[in-house]
N, C-alpha and C. Protein backbone atom coordinates (compact mmCIF):
# COMPACT_ATOMS: atom_id res chain seq x y z
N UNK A 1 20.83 -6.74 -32.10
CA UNK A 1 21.60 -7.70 -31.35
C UNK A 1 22.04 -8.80 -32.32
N UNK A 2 23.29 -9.03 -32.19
CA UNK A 2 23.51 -10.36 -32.99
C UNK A 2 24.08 -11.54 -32.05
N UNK A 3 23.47 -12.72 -33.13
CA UNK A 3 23.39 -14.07 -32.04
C UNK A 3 24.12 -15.05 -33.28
N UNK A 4 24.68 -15.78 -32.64
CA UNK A 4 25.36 -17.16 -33.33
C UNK A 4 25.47 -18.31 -33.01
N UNK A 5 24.45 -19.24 -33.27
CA UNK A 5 24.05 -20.46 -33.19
C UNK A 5 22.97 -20.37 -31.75
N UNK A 6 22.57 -19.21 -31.16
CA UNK A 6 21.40 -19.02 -31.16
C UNK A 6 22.13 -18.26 -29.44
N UNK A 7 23.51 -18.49 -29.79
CA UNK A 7 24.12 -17.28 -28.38
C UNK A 7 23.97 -15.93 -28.65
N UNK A 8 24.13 -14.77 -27.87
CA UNK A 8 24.28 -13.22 -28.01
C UNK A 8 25.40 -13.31 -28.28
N UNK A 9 25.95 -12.53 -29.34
CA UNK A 9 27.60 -11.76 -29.38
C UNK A 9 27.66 -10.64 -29.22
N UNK A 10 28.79 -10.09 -28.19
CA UNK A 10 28.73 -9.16 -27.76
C UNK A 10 29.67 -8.03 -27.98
N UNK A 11 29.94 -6.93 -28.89
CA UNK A 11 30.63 -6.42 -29.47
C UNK A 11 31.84 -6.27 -28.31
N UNK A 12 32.75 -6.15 -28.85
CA UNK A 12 34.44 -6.01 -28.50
C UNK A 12 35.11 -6.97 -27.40
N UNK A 13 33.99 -8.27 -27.59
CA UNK A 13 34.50 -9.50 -26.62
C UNK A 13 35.10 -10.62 -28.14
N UNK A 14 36.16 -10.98 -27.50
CA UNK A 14 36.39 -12.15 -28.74
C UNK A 14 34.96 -13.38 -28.43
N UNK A 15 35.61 -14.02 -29.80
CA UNK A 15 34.49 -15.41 -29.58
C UNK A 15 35.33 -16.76 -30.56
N UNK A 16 34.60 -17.89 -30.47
CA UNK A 16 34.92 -18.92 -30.81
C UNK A 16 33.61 -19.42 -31.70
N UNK A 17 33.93 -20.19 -33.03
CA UNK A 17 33.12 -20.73 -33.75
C UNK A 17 33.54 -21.44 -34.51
N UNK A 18 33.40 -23.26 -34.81
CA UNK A 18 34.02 -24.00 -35.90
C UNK A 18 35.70 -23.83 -35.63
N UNK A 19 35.58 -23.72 -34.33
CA UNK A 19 37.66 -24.06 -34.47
C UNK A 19 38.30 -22.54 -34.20
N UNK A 20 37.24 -21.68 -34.90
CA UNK A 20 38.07 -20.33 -35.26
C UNK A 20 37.95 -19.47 -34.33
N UNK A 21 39.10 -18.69 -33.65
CA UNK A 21 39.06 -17.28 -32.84
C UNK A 21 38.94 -16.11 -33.30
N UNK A 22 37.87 -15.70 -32.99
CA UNK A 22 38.08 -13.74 -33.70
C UNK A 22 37.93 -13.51 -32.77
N UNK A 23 38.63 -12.30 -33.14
CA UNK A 23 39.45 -11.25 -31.84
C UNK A 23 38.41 -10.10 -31.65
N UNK A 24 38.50 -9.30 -30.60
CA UNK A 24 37.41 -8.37 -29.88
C UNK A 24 37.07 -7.48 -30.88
N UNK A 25 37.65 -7.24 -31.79
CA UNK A 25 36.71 -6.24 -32.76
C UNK A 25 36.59 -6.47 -34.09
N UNK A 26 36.61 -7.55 -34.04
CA UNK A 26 36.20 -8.49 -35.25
C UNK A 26 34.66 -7.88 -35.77
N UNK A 27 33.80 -7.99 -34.66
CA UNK A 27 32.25 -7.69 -35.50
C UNK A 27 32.30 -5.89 -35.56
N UNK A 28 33.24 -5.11 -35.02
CA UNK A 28 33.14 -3.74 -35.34
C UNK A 28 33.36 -3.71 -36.97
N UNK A 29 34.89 -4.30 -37.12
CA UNK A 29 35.51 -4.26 -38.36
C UNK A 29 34.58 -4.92 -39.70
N UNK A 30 34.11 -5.82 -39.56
CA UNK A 30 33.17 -6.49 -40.35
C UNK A 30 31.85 -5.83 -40.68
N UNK A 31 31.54 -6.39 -42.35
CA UNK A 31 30.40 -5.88 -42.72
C UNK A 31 29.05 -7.07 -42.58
N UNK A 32 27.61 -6.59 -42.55
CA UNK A 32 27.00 -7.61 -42.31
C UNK A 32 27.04 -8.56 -43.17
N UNK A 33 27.19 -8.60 -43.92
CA UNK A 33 27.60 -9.77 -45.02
C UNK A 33 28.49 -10.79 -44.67
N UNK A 34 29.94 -10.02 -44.19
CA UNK A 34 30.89 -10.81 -43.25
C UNK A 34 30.01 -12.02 -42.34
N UNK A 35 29.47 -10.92 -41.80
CA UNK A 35 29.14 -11.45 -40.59
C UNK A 35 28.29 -12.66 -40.94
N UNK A 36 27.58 -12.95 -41.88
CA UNK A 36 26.26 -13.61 -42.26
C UNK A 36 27.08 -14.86 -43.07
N UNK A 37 27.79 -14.28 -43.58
CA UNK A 37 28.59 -15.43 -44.36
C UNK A 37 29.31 -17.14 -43.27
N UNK A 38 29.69 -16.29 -41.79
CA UNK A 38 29.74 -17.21 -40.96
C UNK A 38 28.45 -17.72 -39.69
N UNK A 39 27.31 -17.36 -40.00
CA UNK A 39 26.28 -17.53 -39.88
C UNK A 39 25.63 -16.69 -38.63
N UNK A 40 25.70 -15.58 -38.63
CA UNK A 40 25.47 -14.22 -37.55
C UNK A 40 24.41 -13.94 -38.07
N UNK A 41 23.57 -13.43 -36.97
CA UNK A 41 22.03 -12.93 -37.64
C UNK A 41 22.05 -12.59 -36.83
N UNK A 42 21.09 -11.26 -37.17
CA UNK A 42 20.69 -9.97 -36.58
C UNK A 42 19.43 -9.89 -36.08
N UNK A 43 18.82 -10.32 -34.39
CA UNK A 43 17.97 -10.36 -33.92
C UNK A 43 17.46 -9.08 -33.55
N UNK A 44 16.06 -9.01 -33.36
CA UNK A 44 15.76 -7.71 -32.53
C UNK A 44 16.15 -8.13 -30.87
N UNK A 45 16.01 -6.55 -30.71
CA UNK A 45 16.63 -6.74 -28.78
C UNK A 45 15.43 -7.15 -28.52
N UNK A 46 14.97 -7.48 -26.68
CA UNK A 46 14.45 -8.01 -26.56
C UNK A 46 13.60 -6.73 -25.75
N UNK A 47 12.53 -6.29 -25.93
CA UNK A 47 11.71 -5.36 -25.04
C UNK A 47 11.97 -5.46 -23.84
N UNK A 48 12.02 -4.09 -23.05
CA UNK A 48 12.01 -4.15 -21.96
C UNK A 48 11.12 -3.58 -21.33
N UNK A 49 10.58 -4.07 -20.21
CA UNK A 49 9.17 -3.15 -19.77
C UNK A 49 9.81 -1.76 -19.69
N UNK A 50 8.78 -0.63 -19.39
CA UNK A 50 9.18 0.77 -18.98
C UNK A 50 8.13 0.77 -17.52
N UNK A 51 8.81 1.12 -17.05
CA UNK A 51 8.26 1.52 -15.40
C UNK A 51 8.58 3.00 -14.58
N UNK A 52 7.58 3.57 -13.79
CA UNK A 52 7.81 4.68 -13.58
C UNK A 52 9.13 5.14 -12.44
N UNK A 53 10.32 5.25 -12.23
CA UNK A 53 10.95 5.08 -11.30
C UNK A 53 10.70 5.62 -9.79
N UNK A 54 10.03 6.72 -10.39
CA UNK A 54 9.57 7.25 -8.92
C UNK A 54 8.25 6.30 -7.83
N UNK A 55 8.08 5.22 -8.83
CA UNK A 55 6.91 4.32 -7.87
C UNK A 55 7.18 2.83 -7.54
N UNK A 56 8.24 2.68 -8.96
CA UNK A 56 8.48 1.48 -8.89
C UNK A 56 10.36 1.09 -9.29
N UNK A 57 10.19 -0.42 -8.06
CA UNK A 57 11.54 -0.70 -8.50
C UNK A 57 12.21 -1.43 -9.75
N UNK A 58 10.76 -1.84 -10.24
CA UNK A 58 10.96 -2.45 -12.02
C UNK A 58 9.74 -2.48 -12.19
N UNK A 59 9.54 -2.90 -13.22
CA UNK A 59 8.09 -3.57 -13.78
C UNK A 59 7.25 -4.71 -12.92
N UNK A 60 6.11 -4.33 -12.45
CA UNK A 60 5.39 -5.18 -11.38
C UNK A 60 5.99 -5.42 -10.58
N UNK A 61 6.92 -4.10 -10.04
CA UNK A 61 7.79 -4.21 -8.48
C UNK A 61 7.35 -2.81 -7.99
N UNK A 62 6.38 -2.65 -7.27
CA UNK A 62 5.75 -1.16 -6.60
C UNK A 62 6.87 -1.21 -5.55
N UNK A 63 7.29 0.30 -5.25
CA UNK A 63 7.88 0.71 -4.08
C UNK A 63 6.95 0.93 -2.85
N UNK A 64 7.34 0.72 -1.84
CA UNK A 64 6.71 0.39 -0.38
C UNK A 64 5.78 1.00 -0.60
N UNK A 65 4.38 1.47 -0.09
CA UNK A 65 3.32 2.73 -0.12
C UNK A 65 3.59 2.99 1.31
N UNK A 66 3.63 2.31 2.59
CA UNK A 66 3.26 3.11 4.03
C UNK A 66 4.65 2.97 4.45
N UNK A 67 4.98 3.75 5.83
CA UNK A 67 6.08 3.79 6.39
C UNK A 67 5.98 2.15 7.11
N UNK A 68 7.52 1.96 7.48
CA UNK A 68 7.27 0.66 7.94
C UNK A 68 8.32 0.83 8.93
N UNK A 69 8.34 0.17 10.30
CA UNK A 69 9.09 0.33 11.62
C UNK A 69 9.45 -0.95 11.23
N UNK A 70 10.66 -1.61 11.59
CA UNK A 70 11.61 -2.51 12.04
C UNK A 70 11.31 -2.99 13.55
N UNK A 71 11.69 -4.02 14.27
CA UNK A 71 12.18 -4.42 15.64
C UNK A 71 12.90 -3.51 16.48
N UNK A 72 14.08 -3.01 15.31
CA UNK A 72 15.13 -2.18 16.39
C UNK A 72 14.16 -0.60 16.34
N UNK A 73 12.90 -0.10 15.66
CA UNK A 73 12.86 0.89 15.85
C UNK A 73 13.65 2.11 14.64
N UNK A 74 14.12 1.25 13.65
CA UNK A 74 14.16 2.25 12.41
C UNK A 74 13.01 2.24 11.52
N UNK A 75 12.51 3.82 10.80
CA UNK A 75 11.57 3.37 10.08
C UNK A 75 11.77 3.63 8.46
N UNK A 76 11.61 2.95 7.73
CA UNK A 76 11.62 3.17 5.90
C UNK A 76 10.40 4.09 5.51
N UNK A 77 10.64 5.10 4.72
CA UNK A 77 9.85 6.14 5.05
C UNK A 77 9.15 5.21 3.37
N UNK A 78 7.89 5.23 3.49
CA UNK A 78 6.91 4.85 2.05
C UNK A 78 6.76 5.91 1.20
N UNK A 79 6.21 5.66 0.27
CA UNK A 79 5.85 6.57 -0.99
C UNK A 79 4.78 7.63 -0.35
N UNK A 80 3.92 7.33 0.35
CA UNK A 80 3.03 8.27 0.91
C UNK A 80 3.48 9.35 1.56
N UNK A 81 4.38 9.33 2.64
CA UNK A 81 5.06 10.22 3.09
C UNK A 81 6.12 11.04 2.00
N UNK A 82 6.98 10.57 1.20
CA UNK A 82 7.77 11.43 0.55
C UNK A 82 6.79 12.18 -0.53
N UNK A 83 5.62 11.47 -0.82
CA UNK A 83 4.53 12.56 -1.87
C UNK A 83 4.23 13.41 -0.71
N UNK A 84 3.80 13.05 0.44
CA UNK A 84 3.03 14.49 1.04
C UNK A 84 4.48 15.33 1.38
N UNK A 85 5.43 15.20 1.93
CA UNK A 85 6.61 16.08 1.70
C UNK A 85 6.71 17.00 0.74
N UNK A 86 6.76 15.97 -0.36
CA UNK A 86 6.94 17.01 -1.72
C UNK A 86 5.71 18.10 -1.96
N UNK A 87 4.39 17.60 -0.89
CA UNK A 87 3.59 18.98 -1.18
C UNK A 87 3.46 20.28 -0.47
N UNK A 88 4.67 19.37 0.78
CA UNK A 88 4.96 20.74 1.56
C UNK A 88 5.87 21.68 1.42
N UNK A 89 6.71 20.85 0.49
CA UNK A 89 7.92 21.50 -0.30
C UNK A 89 7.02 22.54 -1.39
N UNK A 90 6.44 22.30 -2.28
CA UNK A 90 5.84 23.06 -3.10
C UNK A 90 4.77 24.22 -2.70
N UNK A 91 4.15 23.70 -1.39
CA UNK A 91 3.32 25.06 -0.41
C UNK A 91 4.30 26.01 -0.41
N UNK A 92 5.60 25.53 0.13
CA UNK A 92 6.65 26.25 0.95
C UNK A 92 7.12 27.35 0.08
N UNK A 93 7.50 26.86 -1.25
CA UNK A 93 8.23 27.15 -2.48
C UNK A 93 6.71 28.22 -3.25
N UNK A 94 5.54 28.07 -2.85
CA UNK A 94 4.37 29.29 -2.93
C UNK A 94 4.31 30.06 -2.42
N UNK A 95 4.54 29.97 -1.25
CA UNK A 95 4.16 30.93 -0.13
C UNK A 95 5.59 31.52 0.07
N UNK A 96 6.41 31.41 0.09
CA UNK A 96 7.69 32.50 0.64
C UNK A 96 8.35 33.49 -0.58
N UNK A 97 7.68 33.36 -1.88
CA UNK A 97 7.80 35.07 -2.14
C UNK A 97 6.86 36.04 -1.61
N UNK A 98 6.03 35.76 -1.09
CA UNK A 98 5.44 36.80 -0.28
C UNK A 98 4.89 36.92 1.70
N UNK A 99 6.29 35.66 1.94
CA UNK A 99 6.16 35.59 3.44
C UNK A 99 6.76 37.07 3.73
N UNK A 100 7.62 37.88 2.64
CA UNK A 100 8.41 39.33 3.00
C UNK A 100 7.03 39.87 3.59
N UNK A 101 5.66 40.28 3.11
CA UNK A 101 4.32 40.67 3.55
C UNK A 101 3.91 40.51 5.26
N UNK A 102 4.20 39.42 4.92
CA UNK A 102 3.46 38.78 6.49
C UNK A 102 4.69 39.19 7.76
N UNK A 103 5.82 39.28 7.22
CA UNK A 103 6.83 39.79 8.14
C UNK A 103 6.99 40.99 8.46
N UNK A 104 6.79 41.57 7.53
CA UNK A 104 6.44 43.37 7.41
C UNK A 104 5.43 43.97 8.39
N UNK A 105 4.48 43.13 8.29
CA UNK A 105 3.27 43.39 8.89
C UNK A 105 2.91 42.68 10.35
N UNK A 106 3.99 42.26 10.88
CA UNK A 106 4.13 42.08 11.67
C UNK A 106 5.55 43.01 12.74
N UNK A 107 6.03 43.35 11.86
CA UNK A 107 7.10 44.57 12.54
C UNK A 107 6.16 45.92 12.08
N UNK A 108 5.85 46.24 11.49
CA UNK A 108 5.45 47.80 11.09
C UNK A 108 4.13 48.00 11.32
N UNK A 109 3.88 49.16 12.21
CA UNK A 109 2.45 49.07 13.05
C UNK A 109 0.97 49.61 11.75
N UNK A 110 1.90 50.45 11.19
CA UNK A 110 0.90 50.73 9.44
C UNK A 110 0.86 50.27 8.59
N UNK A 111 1.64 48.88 8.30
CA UNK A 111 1.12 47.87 7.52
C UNK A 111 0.42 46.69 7.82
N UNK A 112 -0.19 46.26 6.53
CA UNK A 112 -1.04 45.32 6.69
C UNK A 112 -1.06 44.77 5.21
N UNK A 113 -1.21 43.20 5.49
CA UNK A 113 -0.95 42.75 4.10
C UNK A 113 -2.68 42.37 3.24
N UNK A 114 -2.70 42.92 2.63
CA UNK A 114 -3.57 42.82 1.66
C UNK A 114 -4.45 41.79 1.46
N UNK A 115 -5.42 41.62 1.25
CA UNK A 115 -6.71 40.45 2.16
C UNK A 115 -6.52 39.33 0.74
N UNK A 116 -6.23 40.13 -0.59
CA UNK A 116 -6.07 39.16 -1.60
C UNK A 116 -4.70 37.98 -1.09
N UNK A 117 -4.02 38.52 -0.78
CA UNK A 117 -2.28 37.58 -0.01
C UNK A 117 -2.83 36.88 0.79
N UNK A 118 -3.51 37.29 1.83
CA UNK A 118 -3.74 36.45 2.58
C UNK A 118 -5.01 35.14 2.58
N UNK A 119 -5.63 35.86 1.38
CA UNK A 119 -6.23 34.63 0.97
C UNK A 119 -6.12 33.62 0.22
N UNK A 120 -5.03 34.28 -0.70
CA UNK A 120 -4.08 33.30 -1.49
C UNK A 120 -2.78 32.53 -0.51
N UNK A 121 -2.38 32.80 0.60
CA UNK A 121 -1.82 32.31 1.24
C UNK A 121 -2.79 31.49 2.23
N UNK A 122 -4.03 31.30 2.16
CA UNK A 122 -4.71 30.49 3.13
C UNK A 122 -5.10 29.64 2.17
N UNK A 123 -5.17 29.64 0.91
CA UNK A 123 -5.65 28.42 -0.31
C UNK A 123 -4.72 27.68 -0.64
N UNK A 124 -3.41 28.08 -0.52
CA UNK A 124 -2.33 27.41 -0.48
C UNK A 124 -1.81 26.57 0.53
N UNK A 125 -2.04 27.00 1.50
CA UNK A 125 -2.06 25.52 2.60
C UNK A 125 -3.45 24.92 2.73
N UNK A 126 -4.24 25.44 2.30
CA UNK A 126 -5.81 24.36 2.43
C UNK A 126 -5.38 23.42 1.12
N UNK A 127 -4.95 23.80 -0.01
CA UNK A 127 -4.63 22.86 -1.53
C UNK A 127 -3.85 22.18 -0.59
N UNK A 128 -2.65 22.49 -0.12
CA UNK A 128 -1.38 21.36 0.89
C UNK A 128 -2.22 20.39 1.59
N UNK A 129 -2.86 20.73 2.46
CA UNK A 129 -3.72 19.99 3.25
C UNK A 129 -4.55 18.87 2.16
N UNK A 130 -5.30 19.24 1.50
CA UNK A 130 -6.23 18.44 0.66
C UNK A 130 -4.95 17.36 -0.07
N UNK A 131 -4.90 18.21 -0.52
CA UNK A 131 -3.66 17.01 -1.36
C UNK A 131 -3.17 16.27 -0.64
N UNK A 132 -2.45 16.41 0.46
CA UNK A 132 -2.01 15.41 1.36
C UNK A 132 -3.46 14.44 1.94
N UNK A 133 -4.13 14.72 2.13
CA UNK A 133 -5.33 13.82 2.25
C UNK A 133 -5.91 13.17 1.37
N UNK A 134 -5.42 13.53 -0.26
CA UNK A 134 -5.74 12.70 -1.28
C UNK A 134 -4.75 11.74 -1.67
N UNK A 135 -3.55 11.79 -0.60
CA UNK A 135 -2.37 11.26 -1.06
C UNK A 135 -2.88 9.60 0.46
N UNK A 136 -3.10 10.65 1.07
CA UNK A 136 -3.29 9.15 2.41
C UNK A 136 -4.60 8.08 1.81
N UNK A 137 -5.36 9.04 1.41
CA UNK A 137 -6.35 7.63 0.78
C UNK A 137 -5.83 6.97 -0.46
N UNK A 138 -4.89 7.10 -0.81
CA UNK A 138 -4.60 6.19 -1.83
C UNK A 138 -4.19 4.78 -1.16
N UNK A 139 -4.83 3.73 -1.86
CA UNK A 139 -4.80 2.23 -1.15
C UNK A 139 -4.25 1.10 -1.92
N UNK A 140 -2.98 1.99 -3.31
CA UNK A 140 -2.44 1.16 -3.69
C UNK A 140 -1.09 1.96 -4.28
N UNK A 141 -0.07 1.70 -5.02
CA UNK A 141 0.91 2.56 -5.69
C UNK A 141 0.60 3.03 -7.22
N UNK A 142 -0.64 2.30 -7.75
CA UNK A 142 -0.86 2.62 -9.06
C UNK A 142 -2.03 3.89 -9.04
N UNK A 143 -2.49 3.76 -7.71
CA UNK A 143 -3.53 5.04 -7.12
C UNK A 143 -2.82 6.16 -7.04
N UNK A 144 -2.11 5.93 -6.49
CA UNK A 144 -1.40 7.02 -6.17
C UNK A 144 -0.28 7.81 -6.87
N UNK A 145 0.25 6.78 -7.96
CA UNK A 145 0.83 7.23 -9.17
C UNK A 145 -0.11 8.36 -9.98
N UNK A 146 -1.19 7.18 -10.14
CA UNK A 146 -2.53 7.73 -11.27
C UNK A 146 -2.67 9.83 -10.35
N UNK A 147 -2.82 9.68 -9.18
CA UNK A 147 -3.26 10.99 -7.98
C UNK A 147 -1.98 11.86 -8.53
N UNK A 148 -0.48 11.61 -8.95
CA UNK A 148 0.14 12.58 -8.59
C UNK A 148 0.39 13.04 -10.01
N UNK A 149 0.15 11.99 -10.89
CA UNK A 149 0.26 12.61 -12.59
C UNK A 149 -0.66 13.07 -12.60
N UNK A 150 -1.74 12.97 -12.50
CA UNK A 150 -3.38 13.50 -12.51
C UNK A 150 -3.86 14.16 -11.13
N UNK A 151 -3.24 15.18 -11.10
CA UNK A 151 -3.76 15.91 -9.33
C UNK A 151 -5.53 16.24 -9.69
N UNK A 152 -5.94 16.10 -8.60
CA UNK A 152 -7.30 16.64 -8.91
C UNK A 152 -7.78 17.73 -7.88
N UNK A 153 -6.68 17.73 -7.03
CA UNK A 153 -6.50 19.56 -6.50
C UNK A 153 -5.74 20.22 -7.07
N UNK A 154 -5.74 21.29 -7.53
CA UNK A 154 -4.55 22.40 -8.09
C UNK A 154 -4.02 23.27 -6.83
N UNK A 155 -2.93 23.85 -7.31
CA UNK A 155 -2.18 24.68 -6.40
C UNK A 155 -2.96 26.40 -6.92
N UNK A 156 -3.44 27.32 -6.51
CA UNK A 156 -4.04 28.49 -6.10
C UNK A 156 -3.01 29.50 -7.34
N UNK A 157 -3.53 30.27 -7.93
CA UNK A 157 -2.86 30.99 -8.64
C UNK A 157 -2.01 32.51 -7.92
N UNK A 158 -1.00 32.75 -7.75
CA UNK A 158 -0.81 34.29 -6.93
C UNK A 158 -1.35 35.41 -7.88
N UNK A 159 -1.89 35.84 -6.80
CA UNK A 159 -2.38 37.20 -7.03
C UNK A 159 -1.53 38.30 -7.97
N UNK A 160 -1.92 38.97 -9.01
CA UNK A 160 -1.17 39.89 -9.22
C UNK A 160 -0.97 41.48 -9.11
């Protein structure tokens, strides 16, 4: 970043200094020397926090955690609810390459789906379930951040 007389200059904006106008691409065209010779110095930028977007709306700004109702009866859905969503989305996205099984076997009187499927399809909504219950006890947004980078239920491996 460069600053002059202790302002930001901001590439391809003109500026004013000692009387004189330079024009918008004055500091492109110029070498730092130029630049230094009329007294420009080259600051570092200024850090910016990093924050996770999916939890937060900046740095030490957490996004809602619970749903919240209004007066008129609209509600803002919280972080809690769109994490347990997303684990029903990912049950969902487990279980339906082999919902073809469970459909089969429910039209065709000589099939039957295989006790390994169906027990891998019953660990997969018990992991849904748990997880979503590890998602409701969370009692803050940095909990629950920490819960979804760091699951401490896994999702069930399919059978092969």
């Amino acid at each position: 970043m460069l600053q002059l007389d202790g302002k930001t200059l901001q590439y391809d904006r003109a500026f004013q200094h000692n009387g004189i106008s330079y024009p918008a691409n004055w500091l492109r065209l110029t070498t730092l020397a130029e630049k230094q010779a009329i007294g420009i110095v080259e600051v570092a930028d200024p850090v910016v926090g990093v924050w996770d977007r999916r939890f937060y709306w900046g740095v030490d700004n957490p996004k809602q955690l619970e749903d919240v109702t209004d007066d008129d009866g609209n509600t803002t859905t919280g972080l809690k609810t769109t994490w347990k969503q997303k684990q029903n989305d990912i049950a969902s996205s487990l279980l339906a390459p082999s919902d073809w099984r469970v459909i089969k076997a429910s039209e065709v009187t000589d099939y039957t789906v295989e006790a390994e499927w169906t027990t891998y399809r019953a660990a997969v909504r018990t992991a849904c379930n748990t997880r979503q219950t590890e998602i409701d006890a969370c009692v803050d947004v940095a909990a629950l951040k920490e819960l979804i980078d760091n699951p401490t239920t896994s999702w069930p491996t399919e059978p092969s």
